[in-house]
PDB file of N, CA and C in Angstrom:
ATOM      1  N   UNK A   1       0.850  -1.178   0.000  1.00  0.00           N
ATOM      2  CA  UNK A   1       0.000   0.000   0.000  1.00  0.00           C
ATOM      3  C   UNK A   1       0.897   1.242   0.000  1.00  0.00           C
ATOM      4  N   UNK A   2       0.568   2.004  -0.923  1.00  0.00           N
ATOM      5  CA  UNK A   2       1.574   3.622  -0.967  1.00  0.00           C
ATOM      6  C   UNK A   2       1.079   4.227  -0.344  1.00  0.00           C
ATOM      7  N   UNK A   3      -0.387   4.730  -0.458  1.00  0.00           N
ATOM      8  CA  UNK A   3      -0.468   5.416   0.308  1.00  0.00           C
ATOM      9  C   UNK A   3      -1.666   4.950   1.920  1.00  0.00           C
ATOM     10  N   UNK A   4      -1.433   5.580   2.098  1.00  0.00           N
ATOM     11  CA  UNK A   4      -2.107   5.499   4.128  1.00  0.00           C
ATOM     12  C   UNK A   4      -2.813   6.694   4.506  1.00  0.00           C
ATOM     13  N   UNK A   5      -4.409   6.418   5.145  1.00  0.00           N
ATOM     14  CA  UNK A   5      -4.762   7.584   6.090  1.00  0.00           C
ATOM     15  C   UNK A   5      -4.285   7.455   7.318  1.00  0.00           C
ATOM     16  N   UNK A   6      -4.618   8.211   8.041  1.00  0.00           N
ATOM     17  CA  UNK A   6      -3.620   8.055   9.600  1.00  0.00           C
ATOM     18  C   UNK A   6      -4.682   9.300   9.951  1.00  0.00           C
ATOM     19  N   UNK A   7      -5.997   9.059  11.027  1.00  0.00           N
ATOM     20  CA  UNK A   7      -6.840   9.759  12.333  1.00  0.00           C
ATOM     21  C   UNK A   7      -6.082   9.907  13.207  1.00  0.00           C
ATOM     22  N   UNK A   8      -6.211  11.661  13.584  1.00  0.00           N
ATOM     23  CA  UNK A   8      -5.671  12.331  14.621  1.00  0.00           C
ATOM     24  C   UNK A   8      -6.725  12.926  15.730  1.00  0.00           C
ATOM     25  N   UNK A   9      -7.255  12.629  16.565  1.00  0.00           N
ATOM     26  CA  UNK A   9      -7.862  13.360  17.243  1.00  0.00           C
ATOM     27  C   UNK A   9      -7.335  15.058  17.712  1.00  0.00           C
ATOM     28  N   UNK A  10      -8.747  15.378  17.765  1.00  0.00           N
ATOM     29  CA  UNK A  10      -7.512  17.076  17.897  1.00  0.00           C
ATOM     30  C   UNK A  10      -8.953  18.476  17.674  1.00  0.00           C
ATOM     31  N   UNK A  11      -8.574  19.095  18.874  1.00  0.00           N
ATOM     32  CA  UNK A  11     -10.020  19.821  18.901  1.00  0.00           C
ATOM     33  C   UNK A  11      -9.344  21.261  18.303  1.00  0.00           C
ATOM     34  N   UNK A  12      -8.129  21.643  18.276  1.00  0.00           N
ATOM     35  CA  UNK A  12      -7.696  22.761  17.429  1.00  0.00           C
ATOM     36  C   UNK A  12      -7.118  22.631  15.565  1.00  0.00           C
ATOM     37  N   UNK A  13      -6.564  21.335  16.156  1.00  0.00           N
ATOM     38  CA  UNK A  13      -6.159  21.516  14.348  1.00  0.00           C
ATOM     39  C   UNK A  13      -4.929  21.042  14.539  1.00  0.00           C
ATOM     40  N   UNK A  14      -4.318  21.752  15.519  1.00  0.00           N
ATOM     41  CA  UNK A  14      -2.366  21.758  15.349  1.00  0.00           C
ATOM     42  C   UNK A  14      -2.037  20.777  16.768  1.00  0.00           C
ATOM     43  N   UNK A  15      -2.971  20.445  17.417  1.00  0.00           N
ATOM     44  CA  UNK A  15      -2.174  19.433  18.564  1.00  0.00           C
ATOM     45  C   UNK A  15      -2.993  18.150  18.941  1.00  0.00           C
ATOM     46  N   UNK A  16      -2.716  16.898  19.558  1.00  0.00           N
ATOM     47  CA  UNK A  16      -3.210  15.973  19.576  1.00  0.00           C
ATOM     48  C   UNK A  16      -4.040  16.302  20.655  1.00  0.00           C
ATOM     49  N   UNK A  17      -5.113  15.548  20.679  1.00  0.00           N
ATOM     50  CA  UNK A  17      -6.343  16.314  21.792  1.00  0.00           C
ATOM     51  C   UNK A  17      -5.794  15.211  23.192  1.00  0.00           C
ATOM     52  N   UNK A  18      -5.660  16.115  24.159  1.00  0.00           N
ATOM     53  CA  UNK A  18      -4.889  15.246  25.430  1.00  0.00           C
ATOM     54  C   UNK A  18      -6.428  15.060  26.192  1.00  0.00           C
ATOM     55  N   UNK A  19      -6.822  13.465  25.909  1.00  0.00           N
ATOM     56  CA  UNK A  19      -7.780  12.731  26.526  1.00  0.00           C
ATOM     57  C   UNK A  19      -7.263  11.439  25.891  1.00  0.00           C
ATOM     58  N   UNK A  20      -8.956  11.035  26.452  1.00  0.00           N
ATOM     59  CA  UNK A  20      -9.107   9.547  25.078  1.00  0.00           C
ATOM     60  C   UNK A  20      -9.590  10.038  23.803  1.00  0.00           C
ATOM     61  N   UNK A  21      -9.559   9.172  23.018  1.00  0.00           N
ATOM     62  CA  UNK A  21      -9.763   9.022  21.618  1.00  0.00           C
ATOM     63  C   UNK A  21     -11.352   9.490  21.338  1.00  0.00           C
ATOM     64  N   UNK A  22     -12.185   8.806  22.147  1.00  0.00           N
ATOM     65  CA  UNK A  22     -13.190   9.285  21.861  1.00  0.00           C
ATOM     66  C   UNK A  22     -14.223  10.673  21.832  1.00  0.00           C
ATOM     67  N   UNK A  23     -13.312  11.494  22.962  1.00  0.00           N
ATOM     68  CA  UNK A  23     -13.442  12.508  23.367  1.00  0.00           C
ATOM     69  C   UNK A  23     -13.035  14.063  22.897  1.00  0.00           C
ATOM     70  N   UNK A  24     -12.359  13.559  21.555  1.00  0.00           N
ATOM     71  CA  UNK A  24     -12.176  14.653  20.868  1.00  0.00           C
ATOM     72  C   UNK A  24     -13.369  15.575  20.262  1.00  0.00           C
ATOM     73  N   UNK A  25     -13.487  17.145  20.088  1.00  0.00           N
ATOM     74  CA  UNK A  25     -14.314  16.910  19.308  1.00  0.00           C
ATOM     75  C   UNK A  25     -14.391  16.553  17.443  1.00  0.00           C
ATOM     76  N   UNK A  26     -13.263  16.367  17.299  1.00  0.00           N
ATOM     77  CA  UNK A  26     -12.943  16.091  15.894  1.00  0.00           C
ATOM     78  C   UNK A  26     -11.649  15.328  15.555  1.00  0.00           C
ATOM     79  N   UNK A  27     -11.685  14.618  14.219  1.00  0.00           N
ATOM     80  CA  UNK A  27     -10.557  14.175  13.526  1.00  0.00           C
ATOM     81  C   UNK A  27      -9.644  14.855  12.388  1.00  0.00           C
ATOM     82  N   UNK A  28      -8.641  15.031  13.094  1.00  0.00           N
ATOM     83  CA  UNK A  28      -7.853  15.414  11.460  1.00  0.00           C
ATOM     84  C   UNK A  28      -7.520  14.744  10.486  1.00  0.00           C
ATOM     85  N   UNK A  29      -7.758  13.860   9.555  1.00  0.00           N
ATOM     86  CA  UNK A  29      -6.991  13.114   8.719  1.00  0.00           C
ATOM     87  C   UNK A  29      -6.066  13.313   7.523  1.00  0.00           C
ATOM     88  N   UNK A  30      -5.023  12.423   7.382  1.00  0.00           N
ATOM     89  CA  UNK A  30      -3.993  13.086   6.819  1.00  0.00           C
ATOM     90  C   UNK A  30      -3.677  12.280   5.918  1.00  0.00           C
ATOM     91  N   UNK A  31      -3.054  12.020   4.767  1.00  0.00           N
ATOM     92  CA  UNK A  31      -2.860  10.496   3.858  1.00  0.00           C
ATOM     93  C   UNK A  31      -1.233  10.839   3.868  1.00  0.00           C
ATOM     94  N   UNK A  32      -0.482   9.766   4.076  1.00  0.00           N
ATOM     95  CA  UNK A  32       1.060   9.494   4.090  1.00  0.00           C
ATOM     96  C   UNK A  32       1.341   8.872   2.841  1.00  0.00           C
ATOM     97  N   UNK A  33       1.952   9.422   1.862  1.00  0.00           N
ATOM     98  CA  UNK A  33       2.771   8.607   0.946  1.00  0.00           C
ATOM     99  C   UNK A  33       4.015   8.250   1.183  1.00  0.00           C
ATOM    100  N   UNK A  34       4.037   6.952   1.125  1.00  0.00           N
ATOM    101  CA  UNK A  34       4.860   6.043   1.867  1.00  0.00           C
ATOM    102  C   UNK A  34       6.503   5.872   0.905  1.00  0.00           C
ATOM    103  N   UNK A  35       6.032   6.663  -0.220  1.00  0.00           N
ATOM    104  CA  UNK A  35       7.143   6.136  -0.736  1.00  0.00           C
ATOM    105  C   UNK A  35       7.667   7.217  -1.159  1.00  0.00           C
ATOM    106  N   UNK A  36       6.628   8.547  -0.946  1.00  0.00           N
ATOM    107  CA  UNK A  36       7.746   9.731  -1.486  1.00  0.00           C
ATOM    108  C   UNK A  36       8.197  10.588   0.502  1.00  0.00           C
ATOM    109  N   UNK A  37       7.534   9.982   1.134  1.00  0.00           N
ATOM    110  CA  UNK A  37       7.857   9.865   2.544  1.00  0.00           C
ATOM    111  C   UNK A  37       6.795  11.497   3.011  1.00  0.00           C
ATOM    112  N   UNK A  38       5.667  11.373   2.106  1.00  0.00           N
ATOM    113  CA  UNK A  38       5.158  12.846   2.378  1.00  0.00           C
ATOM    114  C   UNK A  38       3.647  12.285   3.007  1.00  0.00           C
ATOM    115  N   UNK A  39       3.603  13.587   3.926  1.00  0.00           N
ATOM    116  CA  UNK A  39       2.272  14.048   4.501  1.00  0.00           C
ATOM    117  C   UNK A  39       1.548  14.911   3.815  1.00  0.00           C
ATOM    118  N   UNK A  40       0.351  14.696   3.823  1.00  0.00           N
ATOM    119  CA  UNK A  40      -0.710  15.543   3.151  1.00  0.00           C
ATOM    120  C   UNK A  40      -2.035  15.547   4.027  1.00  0.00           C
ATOM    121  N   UNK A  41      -2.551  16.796   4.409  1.00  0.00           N
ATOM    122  CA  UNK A  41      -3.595  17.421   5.244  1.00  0.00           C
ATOM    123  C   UNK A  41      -4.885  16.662   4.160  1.00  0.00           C
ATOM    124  N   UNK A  42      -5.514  16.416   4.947  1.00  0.00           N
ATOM    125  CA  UNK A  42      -6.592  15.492   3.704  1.00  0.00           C
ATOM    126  C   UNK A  42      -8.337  16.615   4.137  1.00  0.00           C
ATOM    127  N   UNK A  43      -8.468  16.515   5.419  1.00  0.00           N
ATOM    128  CA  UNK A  43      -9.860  17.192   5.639  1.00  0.00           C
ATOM    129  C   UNK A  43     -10.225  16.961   7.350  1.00  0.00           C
ATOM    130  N   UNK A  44     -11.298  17.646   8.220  1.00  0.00           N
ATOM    131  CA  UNK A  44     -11.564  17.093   9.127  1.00  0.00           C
ATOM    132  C   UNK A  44     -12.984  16.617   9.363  1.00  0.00           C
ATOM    133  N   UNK A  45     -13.292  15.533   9.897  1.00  0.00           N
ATOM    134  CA  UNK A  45     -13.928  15.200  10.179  1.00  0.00           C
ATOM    135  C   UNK A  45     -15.290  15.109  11.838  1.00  0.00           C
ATOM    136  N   UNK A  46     -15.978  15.848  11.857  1.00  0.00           N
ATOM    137  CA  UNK A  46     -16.352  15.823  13.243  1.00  0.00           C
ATOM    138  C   UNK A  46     -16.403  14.674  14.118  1.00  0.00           C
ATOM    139  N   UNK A  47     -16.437  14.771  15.417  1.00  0.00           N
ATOM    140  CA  UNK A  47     -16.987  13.827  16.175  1.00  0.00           C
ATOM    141  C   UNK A  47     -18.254  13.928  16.782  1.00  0.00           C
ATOM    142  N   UNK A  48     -19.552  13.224  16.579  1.00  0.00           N
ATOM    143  CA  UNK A  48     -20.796  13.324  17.418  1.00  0.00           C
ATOM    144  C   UNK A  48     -20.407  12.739  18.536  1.00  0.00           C
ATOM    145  N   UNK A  49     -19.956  11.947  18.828  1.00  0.00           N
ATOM    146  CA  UNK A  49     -19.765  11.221  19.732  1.00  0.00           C
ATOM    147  C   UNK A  49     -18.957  11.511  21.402  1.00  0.00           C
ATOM    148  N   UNK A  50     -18.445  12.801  21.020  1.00  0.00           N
ATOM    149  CA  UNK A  50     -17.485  13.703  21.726  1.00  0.00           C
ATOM    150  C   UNK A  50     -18.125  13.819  22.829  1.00  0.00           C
ATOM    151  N   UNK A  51     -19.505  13.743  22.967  1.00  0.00           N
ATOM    152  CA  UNK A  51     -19.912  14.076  24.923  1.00  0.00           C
ATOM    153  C   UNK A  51     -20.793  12.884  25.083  1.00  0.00           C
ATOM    154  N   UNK A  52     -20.775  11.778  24.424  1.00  0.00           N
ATOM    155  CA  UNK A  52     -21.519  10.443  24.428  1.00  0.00           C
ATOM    156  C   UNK A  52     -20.839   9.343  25.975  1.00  0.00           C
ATOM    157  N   UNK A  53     -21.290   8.744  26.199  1.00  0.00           N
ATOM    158  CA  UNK A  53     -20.555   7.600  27.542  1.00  0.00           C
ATOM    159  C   UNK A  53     -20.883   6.177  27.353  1.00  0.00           C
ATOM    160  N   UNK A  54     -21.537   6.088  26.186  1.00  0.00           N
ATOM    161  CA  UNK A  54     -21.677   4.347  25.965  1.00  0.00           C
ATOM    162  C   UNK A  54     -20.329   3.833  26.156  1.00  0.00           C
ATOM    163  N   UNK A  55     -20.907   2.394  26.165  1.00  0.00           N
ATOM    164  CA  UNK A  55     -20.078   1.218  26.475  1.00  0.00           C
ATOM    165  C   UNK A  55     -19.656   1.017  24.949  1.00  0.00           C
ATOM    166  N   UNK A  56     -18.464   0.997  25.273  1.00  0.00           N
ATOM    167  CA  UNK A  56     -17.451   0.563  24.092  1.00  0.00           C
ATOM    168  C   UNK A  56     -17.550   1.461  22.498  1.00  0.00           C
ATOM    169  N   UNK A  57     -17.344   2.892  23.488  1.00  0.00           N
ATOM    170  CA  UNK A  57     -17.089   3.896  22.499  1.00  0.00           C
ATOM    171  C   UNK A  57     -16.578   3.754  21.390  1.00  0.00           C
ATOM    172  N   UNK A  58     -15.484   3.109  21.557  1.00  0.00           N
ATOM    173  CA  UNK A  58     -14.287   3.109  20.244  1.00  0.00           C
ATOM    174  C   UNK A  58     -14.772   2.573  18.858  1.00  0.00           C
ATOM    175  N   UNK A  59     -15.588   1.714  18.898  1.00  0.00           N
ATOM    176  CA  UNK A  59     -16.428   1.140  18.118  1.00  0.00           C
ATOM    177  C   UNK A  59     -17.404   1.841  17.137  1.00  0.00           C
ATOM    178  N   UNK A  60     -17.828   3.100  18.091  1.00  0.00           N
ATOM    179  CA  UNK A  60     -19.038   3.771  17.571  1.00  0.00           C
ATOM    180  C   UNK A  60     -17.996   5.209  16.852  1.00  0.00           C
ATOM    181  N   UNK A  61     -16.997   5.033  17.352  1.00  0.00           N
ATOM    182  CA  UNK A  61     -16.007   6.498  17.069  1.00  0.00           C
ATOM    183  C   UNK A  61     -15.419   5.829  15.780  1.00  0.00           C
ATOM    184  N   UNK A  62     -15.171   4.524  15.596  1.00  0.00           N
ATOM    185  CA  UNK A  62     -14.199   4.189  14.427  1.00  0.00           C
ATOM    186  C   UNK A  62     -15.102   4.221  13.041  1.00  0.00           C
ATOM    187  N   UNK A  63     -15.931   4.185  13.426  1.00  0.00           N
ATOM    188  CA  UNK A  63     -17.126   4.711  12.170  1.00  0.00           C
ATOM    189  C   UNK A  63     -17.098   5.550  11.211  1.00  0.00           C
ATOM    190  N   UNK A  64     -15.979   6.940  11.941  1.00  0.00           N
ATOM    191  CA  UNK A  64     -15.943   7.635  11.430  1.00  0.00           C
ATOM    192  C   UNK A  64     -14.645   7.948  10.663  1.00  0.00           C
ATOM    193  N   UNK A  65     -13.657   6.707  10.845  1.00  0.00           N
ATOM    194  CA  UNK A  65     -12.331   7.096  10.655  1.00  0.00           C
ATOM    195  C   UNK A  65     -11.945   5.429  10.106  1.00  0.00           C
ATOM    196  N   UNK A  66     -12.976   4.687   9.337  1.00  0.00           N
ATOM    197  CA  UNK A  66     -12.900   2.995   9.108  1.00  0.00           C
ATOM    198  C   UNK A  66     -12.144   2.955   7.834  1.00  0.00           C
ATOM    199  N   UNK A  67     -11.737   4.295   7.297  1.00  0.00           N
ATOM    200  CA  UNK A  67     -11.174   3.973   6.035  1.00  0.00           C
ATOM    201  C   UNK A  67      -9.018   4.756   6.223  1.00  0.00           C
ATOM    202  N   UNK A  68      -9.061   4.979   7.440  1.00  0.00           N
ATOM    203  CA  UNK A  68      -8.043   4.810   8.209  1.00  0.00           C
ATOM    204  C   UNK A  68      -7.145   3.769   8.236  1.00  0.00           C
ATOM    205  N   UNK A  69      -6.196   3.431   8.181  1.00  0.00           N
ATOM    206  CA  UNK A  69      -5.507   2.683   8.527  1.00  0.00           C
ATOM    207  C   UNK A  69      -4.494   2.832  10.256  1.00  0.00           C
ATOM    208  N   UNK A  70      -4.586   3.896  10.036  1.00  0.00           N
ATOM    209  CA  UNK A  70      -3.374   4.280  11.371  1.00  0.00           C
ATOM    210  C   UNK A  70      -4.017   5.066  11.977  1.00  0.00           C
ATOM    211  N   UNK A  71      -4.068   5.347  13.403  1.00  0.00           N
ATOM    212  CA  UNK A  71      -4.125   5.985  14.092  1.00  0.00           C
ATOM    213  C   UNK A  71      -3.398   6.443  15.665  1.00  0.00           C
ATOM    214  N   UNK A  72      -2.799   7.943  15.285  1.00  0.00           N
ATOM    215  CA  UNK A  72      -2.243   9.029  16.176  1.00  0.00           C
ATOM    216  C   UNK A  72      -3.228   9.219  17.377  1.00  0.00           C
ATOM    217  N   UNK A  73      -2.752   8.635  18.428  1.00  0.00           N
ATOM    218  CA  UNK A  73      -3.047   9.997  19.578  1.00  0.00           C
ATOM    219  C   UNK A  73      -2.985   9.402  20.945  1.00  0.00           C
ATOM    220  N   UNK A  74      -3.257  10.311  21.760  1.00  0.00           N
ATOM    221  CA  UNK A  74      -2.704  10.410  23.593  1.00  0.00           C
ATOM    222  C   UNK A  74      -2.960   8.761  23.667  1.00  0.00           C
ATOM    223  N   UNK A  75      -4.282   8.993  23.955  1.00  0.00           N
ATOM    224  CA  UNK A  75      -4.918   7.715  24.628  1.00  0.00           C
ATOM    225  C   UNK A  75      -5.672   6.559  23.934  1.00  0.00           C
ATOM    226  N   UNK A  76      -6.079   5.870  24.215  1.00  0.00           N
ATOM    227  CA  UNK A  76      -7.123   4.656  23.491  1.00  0.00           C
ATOM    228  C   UNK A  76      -7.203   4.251  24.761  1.00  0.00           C
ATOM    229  N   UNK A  77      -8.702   3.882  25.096  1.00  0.00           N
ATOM    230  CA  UNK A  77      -8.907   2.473  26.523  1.00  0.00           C
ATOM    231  C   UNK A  77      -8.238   1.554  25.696  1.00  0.00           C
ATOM    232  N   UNK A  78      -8.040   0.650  27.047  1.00  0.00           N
ATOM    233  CA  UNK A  78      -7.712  -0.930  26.836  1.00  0.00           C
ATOM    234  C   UNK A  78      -8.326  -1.823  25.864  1.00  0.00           C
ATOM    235  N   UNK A  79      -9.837  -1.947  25.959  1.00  0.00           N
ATOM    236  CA  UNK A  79     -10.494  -2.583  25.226  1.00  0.00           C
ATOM    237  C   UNK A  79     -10.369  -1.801  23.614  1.00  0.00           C
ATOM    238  N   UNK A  80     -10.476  -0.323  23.759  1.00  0.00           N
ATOM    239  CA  UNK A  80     -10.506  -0.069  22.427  1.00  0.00           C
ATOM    240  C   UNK A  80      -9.433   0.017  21.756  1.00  0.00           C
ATOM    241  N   UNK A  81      -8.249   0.009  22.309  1.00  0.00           N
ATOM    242  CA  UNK A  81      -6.731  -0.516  21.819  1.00  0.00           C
ATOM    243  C   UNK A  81      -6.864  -2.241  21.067  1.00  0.00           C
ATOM    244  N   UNK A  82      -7.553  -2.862  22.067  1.00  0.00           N
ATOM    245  CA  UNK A  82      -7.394  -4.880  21.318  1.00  0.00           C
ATOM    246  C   UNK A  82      -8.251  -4.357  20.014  1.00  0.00           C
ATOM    247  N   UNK A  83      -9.417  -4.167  20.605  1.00  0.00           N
ATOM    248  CA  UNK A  83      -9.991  -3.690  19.462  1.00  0.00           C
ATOM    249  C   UNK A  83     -10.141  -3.646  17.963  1.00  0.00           C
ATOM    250  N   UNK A  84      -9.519  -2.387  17.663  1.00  0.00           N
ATOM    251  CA  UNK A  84      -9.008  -1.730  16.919  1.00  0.00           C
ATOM    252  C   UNK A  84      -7.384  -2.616  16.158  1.00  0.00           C
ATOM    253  N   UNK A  85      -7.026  -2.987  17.452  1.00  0.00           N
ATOM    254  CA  UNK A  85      -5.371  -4.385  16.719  1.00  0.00           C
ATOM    255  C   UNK A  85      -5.866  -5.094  15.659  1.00  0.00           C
ATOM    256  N   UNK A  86      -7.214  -5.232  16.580  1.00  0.00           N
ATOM    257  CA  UNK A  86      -8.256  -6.956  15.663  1.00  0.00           C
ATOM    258  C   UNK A  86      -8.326  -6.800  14.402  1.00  0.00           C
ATOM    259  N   UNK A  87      -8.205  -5.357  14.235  1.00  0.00           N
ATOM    260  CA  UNK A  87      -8.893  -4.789  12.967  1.00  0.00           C
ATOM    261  C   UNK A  87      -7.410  -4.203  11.994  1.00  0.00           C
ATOM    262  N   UNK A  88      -6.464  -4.798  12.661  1.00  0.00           N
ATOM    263  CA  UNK A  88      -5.503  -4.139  12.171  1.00  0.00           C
ATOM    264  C   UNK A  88      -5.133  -2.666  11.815  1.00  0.00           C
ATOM    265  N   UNK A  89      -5.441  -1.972  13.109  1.00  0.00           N
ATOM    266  CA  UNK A  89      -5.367  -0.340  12.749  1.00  0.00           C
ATOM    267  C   UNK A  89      -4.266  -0.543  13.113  1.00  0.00           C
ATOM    268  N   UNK A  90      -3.196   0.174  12.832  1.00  0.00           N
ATOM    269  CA  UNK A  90      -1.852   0.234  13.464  1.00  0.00           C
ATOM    270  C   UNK A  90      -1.831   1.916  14.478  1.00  0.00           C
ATOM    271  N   UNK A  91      -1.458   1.983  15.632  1.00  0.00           N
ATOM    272  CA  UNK A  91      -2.012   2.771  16.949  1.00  0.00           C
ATOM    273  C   UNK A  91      -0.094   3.275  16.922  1.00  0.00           C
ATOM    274  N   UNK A  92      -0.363   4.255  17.092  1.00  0.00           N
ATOM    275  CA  UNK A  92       0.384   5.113  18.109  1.00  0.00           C
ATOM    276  C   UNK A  92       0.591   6.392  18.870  1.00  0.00           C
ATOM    277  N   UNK A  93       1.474   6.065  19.644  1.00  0.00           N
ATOM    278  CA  UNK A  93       0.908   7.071  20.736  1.00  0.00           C
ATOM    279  C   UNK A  93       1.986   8.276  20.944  1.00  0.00           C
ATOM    280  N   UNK A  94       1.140   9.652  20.925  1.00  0.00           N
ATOM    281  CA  UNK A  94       2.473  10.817  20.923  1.00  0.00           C
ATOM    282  C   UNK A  94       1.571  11.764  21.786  1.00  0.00           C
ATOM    283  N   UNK A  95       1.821  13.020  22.113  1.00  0.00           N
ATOM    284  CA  UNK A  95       1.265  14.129  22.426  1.00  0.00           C
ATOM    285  C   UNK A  95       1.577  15.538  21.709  1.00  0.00           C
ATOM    286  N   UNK A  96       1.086  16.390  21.560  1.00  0.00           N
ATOM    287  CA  UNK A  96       2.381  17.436  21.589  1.00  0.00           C
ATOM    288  C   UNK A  96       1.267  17.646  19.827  1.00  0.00           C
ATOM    289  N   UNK A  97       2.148  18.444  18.819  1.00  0.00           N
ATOM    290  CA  UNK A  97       2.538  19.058  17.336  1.00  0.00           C
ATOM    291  C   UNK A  97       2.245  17.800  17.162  1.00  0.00           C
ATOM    292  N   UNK A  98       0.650  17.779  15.973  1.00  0.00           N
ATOM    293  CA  UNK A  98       0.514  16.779  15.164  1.00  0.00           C
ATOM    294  C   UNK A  98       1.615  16.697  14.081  1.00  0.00           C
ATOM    295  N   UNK A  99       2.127  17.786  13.563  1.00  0.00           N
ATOM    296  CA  UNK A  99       2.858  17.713  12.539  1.00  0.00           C
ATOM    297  C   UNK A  99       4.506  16.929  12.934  1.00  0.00           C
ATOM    298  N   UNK A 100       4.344  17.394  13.944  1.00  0.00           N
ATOM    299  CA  UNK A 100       5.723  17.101  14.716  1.00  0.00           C
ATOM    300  C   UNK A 100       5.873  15.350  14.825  1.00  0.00           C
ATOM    301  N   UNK A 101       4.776  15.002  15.457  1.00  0.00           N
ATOM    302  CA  UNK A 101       4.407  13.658  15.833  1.00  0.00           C
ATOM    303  C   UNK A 101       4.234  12.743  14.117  1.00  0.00           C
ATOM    304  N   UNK A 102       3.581  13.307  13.946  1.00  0.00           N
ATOM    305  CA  UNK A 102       3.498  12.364  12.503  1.00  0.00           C
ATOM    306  C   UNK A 102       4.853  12.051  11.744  1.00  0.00           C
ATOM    307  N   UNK A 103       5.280  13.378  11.632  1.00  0.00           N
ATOM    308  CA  UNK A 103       6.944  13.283  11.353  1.00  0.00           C
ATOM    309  C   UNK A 103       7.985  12.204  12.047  1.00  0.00           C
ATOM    310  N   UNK A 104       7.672  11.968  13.485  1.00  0.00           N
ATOM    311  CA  UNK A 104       8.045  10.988  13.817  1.00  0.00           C
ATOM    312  C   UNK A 104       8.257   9.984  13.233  1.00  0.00           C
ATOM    313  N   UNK A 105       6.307   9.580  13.336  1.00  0.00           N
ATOM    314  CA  UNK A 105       5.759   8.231  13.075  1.00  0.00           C
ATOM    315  C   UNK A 105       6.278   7.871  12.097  1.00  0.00           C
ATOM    316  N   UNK A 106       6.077   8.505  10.819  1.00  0.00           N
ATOM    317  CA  UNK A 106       6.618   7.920   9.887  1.00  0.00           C
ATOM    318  C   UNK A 106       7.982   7.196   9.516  1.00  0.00           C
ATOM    319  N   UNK A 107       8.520   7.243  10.596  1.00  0.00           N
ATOM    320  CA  UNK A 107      10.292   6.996  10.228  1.00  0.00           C
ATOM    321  C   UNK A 107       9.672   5.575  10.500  1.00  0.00           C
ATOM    322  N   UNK A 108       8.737   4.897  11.151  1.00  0.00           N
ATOM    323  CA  UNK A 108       8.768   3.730  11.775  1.00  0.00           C
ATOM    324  C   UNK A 108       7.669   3.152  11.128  1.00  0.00           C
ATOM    325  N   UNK A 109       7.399   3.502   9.525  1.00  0.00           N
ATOM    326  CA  UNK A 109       5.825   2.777   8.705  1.00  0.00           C
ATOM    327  C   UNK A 109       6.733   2.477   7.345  1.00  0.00           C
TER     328      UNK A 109
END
């Protein structure tokens, strides 16, 4: 696969939203081309789900981000970490400059 989306939770735009995953009120998504090693701002996506408390959020949040492959950010529960493995999202975890963080990530995709 060349290229990759990768969901950022993030209620400003420019930093990873410091909670859980579900609790953002929005997603940034971004598509990584893997082979020219570039990031590209793709669009954002809201979250309804942002002041919701059901059982096994992550589920009802990945709905919105299923054509994702990767996903950036603080937190994930436990359950919605196996989860999400099952499904082969590939998870990681940063805080701080989405741009910064992604820059990371990528050295390691």
């Amino acid at each position: 696969m060349k290229k990759i989306k990768i969901a950022v939770p993030s209620n400003d735009g420019q930093t990873i939203f410091h909670g859980m995953l579900g609790r953002a009120a929005r997603f940034s998504i971004y598509e990584l081309d893997r082979e020219k090693r570039k990031i590209t701002f793709l669009e954002v996506r809201p979250n309804p789900y942002e002041k919701t408390l059901q059982h096994e959020k992550t589920r009802d949040v990945y709905t919105l981000m299923d054509d994702c492959s990767m996903i950036l950010s603080e937190k994930i529960g436990r359950q919605g970490r196996q989860w999400l493995r099952k499904r082969n999202v590939h998870l990681i975890f940063a805080n701080g400059d989405i741009l910064t963080a992604l820059q990371k990530a990528i050295k390691d995709v």
